[in-house]
N, C-alpha and C. Protein backbone atom coordinates (compact mmCIF):
# COMPACT_ATOMS: atom_id res chain seq x y z
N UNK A 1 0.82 -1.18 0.00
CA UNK A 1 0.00 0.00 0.00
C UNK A 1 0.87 1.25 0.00
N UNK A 2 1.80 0.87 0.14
CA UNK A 2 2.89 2.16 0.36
C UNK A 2 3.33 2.74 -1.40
N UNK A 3 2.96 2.11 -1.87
CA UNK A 3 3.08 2.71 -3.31
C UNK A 3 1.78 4.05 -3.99
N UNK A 4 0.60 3.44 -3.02
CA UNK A 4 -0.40 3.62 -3.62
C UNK A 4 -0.56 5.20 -2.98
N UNK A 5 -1.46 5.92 -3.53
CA UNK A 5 -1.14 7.50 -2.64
C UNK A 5 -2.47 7.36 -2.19
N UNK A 6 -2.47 8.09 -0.91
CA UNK A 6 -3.97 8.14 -0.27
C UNK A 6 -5.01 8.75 -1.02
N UNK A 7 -4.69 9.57 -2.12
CA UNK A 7 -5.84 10.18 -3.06
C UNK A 7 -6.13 8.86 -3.60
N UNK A 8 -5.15 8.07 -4.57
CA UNK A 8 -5.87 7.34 -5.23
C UNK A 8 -6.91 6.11 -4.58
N UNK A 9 -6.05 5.84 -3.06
CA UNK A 9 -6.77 4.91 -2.04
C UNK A 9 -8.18 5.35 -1.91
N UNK A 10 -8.50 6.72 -1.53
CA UNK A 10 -9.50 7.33 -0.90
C UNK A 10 -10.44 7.52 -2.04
N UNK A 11 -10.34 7.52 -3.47
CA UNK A 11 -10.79 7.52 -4.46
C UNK A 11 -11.53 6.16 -4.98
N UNK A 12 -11.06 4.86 -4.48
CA UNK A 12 -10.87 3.61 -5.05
C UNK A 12 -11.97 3.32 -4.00
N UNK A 13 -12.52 3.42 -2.85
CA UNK A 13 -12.99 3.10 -1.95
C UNK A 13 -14.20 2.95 -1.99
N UNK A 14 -15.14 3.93 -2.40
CA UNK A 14 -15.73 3.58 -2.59
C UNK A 14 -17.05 3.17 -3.43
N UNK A 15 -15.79 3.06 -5.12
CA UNK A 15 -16.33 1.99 -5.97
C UNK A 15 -15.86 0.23 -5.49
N UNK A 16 -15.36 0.19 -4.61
CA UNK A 16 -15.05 -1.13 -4.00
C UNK A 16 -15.63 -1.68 -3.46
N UNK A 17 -16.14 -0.75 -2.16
CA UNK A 17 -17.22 -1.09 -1.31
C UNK A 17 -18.52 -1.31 -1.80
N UNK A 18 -19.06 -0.79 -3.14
CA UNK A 18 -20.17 -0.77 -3.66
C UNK A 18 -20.36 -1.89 -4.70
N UNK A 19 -19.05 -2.25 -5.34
CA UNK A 19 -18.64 -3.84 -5.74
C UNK A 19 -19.18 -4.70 -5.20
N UNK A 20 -18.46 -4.52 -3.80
CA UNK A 20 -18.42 -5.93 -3.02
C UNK A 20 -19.99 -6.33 -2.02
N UNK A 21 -20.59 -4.84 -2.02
CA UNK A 21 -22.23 -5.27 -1.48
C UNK A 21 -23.02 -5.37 -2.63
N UNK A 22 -22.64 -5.07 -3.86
CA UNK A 22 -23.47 -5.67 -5.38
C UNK A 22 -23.59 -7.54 -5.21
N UNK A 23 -22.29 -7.61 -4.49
CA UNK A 23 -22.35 -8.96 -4.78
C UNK A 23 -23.24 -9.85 -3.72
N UNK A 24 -23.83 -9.18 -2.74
CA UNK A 24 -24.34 -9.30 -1.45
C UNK A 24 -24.09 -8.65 -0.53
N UNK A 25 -25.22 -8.36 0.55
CA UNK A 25 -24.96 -7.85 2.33
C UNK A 25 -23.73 -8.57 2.56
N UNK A 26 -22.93 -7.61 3.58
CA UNK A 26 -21.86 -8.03 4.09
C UNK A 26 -21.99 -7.59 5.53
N UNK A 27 -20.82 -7.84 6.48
CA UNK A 27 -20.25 -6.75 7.69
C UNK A 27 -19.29 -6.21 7.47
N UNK A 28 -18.39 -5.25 8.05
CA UNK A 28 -17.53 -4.48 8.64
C UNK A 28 -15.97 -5.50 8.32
N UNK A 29 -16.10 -6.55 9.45
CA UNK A 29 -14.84 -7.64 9.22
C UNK A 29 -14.82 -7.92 7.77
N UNK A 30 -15.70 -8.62 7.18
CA UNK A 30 -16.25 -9.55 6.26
C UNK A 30 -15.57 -8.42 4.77
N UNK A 31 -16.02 -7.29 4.60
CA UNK A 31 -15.85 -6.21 3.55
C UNK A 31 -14.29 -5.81 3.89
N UNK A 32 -14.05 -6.23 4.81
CA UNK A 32 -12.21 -5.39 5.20
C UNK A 32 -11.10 -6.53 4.58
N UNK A 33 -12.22 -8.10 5.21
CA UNK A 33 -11.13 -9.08 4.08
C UNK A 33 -11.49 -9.71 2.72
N UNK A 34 -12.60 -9.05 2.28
CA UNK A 34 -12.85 -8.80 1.04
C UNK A 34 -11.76 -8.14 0.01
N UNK A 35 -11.32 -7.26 0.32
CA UNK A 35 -11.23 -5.56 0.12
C UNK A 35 -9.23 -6.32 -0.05
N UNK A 36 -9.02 -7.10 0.99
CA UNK A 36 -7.62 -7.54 0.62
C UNK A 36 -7.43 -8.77 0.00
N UNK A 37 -8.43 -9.95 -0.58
CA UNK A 37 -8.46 -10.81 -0.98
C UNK A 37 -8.21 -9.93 -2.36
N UNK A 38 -9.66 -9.13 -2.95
CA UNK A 38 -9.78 -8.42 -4.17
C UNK A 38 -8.57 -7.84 -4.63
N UNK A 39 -7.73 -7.33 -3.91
CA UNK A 39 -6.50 -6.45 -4.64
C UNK A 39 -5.47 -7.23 -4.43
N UNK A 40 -5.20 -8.13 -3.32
CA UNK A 40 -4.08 -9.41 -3.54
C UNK A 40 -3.29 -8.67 -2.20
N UNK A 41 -3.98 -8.08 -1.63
CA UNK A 41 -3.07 -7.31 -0.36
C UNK A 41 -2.35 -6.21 -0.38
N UNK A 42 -2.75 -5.73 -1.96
CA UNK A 42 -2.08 -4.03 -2.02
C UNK A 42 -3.24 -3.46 -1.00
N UNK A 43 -4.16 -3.44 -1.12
CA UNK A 43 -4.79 -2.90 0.12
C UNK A 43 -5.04 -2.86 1.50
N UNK A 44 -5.00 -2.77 2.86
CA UNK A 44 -5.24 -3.57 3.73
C UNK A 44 -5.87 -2.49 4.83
N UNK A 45 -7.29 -2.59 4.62
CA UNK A 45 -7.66 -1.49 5.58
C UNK A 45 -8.08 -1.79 6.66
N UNK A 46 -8.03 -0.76 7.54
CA UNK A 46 -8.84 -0.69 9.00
C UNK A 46 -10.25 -0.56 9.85
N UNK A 47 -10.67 -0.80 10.04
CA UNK A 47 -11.70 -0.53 10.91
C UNK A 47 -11.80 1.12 10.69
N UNK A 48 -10.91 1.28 11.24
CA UNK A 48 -10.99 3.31 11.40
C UNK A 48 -11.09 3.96 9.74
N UNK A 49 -10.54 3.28 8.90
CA UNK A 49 -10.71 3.62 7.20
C UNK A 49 -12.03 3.28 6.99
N UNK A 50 -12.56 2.43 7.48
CA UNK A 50 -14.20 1.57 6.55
C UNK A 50 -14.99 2.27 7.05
N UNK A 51 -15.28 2.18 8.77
CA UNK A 51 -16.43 3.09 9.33
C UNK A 51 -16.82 4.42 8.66
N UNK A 52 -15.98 5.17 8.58
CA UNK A 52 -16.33 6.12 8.12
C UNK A 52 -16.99 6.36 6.37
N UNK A 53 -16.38 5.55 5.84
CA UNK A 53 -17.29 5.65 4.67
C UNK A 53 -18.37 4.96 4.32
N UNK A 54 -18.82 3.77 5.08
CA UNK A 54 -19.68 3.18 5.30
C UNK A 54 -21.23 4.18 6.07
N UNK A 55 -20.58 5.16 6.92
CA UNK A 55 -21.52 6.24 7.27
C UNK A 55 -21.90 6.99 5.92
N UNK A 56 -20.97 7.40 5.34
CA UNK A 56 -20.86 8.24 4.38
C UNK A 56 -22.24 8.17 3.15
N UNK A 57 -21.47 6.47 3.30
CA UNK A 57 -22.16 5.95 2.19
C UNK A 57 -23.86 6.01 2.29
N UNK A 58 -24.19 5.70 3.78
CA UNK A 58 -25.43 5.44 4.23
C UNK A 58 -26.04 6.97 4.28
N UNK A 59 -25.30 7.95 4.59
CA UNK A 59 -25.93 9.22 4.24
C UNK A 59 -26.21 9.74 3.02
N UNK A 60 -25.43 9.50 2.45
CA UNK A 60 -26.12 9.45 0.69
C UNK A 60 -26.85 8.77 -0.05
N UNK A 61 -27.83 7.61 0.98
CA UNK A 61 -28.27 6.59 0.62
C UNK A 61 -28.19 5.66 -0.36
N UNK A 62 -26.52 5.40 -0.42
CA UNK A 62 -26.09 4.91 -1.40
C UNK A 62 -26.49 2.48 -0.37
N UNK A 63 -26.31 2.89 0.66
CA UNK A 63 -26.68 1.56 1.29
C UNK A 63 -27.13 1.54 2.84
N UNK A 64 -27.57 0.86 3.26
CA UNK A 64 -28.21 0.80 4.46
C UNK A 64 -27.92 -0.64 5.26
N UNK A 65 -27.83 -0.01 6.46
CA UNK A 65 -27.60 -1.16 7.75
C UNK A 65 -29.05 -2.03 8.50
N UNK A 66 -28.36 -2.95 8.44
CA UNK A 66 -29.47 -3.43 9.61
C UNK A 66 -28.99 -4.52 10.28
N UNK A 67 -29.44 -5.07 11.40
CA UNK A 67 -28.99 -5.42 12.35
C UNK A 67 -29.43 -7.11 12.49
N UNK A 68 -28.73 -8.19 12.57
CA UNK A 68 -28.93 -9.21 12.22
C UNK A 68 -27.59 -10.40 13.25
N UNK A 69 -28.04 -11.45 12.92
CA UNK A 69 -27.24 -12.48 13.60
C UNK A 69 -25.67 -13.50 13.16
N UNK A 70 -24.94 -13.36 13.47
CA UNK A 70 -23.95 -13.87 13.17
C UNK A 70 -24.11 -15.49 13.34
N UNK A 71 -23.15 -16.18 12.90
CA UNK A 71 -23.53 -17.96 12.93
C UNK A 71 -23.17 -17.72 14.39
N UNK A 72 -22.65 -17.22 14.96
CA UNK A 72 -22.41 -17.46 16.23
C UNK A 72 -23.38 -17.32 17.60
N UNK A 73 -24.38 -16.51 16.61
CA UNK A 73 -25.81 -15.76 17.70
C UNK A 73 -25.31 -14.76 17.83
N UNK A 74 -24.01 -13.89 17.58
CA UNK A 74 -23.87 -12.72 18.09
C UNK A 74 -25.13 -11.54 17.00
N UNK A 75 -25.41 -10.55 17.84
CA UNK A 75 -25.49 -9.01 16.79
C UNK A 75 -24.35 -8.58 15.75
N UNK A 76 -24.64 -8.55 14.54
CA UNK A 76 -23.65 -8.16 13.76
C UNK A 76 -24.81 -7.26 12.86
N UNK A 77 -23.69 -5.87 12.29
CA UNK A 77 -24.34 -5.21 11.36
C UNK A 77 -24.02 -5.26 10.41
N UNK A 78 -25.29 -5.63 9.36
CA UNK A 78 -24.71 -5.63 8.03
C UNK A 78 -25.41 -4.48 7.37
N UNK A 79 -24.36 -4.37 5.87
CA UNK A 79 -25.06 -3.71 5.31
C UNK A 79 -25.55 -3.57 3.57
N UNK A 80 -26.43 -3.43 2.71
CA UNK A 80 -26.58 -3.96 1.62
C UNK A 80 -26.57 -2.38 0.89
N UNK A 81 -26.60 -2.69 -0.06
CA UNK A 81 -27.00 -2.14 -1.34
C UNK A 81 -28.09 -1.46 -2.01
N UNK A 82 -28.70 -0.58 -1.67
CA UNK A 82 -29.80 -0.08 -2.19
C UNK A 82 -29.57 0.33 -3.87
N UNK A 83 -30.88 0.30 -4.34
CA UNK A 83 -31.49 0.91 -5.79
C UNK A 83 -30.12 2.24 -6.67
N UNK A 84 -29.89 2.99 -5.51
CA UNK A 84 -29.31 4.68 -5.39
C UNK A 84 -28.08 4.14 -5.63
N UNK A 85 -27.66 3.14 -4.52
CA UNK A 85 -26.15 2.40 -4.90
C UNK A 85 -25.81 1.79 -6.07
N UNK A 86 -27.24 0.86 -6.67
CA UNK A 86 -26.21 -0.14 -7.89
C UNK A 86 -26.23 1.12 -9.09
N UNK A 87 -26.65 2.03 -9.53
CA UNK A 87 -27.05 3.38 -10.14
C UNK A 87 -25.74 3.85 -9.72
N UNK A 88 -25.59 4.42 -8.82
CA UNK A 88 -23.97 4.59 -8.50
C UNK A 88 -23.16 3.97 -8.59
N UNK A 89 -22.81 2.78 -8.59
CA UNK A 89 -21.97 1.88 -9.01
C UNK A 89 -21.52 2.04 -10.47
N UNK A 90 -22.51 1.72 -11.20
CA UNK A 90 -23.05 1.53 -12.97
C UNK A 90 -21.92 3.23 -12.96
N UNK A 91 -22.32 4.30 -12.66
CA UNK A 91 -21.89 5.51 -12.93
C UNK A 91 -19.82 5.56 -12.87
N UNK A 92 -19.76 5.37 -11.21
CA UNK A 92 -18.39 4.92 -10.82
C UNK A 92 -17.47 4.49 -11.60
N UNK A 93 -18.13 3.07 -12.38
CA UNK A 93 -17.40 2.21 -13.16
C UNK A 93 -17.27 2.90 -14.40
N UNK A 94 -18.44 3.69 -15.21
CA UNK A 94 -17.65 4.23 -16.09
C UNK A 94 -17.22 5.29 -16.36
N UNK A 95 -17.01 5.80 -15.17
CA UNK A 95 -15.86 7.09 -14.80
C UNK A 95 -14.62 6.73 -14.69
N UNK A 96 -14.29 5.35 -13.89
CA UNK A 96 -13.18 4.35 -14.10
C UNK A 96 -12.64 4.39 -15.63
N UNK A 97 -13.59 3.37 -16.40
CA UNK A 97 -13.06 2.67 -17.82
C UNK A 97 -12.48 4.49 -17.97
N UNK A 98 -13.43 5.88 -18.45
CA UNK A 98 -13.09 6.73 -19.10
C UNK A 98 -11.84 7.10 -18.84
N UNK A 99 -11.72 7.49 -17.51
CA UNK A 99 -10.19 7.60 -17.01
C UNK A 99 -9.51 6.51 -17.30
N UNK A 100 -9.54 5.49 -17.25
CA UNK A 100 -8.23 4.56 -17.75
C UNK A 100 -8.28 4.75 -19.21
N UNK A 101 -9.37 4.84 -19.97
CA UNK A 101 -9.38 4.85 -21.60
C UNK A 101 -8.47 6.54 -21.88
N UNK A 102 -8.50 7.14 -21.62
CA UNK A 102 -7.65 8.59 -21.42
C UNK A 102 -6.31 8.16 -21.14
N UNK A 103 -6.17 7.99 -19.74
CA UNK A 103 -4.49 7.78 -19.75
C UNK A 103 -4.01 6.73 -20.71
N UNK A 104 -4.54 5.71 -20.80
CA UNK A 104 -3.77 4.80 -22.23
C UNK A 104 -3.47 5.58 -23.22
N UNK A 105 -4.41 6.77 -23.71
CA UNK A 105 -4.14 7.34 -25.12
C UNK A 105 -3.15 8.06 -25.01
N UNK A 106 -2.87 9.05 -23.98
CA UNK A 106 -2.30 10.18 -24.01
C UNK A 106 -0.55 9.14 -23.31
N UNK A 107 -1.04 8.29 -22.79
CA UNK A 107 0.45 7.51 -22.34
C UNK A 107 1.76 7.29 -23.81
N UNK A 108 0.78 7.80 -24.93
CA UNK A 108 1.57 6.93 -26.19
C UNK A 108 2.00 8.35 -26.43
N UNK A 109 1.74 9.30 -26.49
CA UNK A 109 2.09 10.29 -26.78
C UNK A 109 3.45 11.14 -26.46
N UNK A 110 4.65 11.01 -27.15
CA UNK A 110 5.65 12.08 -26.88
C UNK A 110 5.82 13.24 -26.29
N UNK A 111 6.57 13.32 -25.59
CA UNK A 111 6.95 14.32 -25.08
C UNK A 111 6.90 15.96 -26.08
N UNK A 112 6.75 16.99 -25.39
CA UNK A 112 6.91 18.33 -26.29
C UNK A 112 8.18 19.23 -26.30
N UNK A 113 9.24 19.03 -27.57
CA UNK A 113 10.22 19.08 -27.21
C UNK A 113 9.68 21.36 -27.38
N UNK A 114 10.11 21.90 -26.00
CA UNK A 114 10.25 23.41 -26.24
C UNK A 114 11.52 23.90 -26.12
């Protein structure tokens, strides 16, 4: 992760998070070792990194919590994906492709000799 700059981290986050509850409700633990399976361990976030955008997210009603049982009987919160989110997602992703379709082009391009 030390390569990666916190803009682009803080940027990446959360079309990730919105990935990984497309694919189903999750928790907190569950989305953190998601999140390092998915990138192969360039990523490896915290508790203190997720909470907060997970609020974020829920204030923009991009997904919502609710409160449910772990195999263990414990309370665990999960949280899914609303309508607002996969719409945001769909958007995210091709703000992604455009930006990567951009830097490929302009990557071929020479320098300007002045």
């Amino acid at each position: 992760m030390a390569d990666l700059s916190k803009d682009f981290i803080a940027a990446s986050a959360t079309p990730l998070i919105l990935t990984i509850l497309n694919q189903g409700d999750s928790y907190g633990y569950a989305i953190i070792q998601r999140v390092n399976e998915l990138t192969r361990g360039e990523l490896e976030w915290t508790d203190g990194m997720l909470y907060p955008i997970l609020h974020r997210l829920e204030k923009q009603k991009l997904i919502e919590s609710y409160w449910g049982k772990a195999e263990s009987g414990r309370k665990r919160k999960y949280y899914r994906l609303k309508k607002h989110g996969s719409a945001e997602l769909v958007r995210l992703r091709d703000n992604w492709k455009r930006i990567h379709m951009i830097l490929e082009s302009v990557r071929e391009l020479r320098p300007c000799s002045t």
